[in-house]
Protein backbone atom coordinates (compact mmCIF):
# COMPACT_ATOMS: atom_id res chain seq x y z
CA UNK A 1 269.69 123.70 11.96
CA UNK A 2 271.25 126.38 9.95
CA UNK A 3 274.81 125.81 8.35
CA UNK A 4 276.84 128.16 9.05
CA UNK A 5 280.03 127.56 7.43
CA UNK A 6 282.84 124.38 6.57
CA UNK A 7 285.49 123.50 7.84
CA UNK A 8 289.07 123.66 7.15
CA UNK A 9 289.99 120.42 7.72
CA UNK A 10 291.77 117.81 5.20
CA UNK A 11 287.76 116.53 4.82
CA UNK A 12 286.01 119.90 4.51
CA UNK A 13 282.40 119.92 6.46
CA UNK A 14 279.56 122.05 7.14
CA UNK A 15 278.78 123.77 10.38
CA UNK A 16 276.11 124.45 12.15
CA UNK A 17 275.24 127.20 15.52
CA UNK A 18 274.55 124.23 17.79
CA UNK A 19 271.17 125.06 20.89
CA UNK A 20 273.85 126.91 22.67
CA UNK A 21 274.77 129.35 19.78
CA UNK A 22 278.40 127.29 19.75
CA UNK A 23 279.44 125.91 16.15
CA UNK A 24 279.79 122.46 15.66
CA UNK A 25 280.27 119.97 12.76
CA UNK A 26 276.98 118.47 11.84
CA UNK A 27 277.35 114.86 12.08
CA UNK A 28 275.47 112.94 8.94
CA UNK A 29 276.39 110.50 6.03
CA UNK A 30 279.76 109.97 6.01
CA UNK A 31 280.73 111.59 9.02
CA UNK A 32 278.68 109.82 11.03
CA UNK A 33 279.71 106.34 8.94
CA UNK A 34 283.37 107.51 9.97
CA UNK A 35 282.48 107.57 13.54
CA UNK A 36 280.90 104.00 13.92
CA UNK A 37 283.62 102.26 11.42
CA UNK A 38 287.27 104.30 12.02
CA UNK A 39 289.67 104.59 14.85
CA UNK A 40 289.61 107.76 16.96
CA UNK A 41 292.93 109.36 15.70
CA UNK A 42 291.97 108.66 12.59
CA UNK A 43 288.75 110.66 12.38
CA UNK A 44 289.91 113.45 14.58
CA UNK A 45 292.66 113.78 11.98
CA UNK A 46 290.49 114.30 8.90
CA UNK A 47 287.54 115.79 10.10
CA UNK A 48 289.57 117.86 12.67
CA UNK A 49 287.98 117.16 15.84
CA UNK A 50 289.08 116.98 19.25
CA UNK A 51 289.06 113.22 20.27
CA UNK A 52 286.94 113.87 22.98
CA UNK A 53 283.99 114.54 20.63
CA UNK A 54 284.22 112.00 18.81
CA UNK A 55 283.86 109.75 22.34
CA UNK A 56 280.62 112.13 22.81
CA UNK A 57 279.63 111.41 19.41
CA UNK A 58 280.45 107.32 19.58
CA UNK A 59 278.36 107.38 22.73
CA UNK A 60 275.24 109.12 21.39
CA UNK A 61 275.35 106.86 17.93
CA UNK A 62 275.69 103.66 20.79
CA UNK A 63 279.18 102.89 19.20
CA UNK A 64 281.10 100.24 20.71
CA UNK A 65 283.98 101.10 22.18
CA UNK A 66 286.44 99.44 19.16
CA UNK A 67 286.06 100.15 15.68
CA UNK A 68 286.80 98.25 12.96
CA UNK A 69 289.62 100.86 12.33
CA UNK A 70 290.89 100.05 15.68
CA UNK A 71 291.86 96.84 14.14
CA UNK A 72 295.18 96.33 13.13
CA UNK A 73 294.64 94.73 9.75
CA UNK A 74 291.64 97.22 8.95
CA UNK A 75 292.02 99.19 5.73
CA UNK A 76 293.11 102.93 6.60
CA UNK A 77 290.78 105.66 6.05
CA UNK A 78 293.12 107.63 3.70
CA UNK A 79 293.66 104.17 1.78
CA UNK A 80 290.07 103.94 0.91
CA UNK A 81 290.30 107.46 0.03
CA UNK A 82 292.60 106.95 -2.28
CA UNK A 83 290.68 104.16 -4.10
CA UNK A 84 292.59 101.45 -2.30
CA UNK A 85 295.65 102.32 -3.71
CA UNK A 86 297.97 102.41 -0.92
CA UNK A 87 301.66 102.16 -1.33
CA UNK A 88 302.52 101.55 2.47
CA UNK A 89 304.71 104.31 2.43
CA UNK A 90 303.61 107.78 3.76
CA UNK A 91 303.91 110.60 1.17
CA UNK A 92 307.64 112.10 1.45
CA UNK A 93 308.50 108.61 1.61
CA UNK A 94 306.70 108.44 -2.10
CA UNK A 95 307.97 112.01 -3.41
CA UNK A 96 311.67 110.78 -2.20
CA UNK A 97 311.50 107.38 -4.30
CA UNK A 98 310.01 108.61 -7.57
CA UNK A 99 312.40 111.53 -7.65
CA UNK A 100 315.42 108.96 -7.15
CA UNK A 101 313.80 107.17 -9.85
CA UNK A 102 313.40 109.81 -12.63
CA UNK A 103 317.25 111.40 -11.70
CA UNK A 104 318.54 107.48 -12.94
């Protein structure tokens, strides 16, 4: 397999030419620890994939078909990305409160 390029996704990744010369994301590491653990929209959103890969992918890792990020109480991906430190509020929701807070 020959990378090819990354993506331009919010989580850059490499690509490869797949056996049919078409470019896909090579699925590995985190990725493919995404894939097993986080909801559908979830991963399509960050790695920016179609959600019908990733049901191509879950199938060929033998995935079950919910995550644990299909769970409501399940720690977000972008939380964990951040360290854990989500604020619950989405981010113009945090630029609108700290800029009411520093005109006081």
């Amino acid at each position: 397999m020959v990378i090819t390029g990354m993506t331009d996704a919010p989580i850059p990744w490499p690509i490869a030419k797949n056996r049919r010369g078409r470019h896909s994301l090579i699925v590995y590491k985190d990725l493919a620890k995404a894939v097993r653990r986080e909801s559908n929209q979830a991963v399509a959103h960050w790695w920016g994939v179609d959600p019908q890969t990733l049901t191509k992918w879950r199938r060929a890792l033998g995935v079950e078909r919910a995550t644990e990020g299909d769970e409501p109480s399940a720690p977000r991906l972008h939380e964990r990305a951040a360290g854990g430190r989500g604020t619950g509020q989405g981010p113009e929701q945090g630029r609108r409160s700290g800029a009411l807070s520093q005109d006081r």
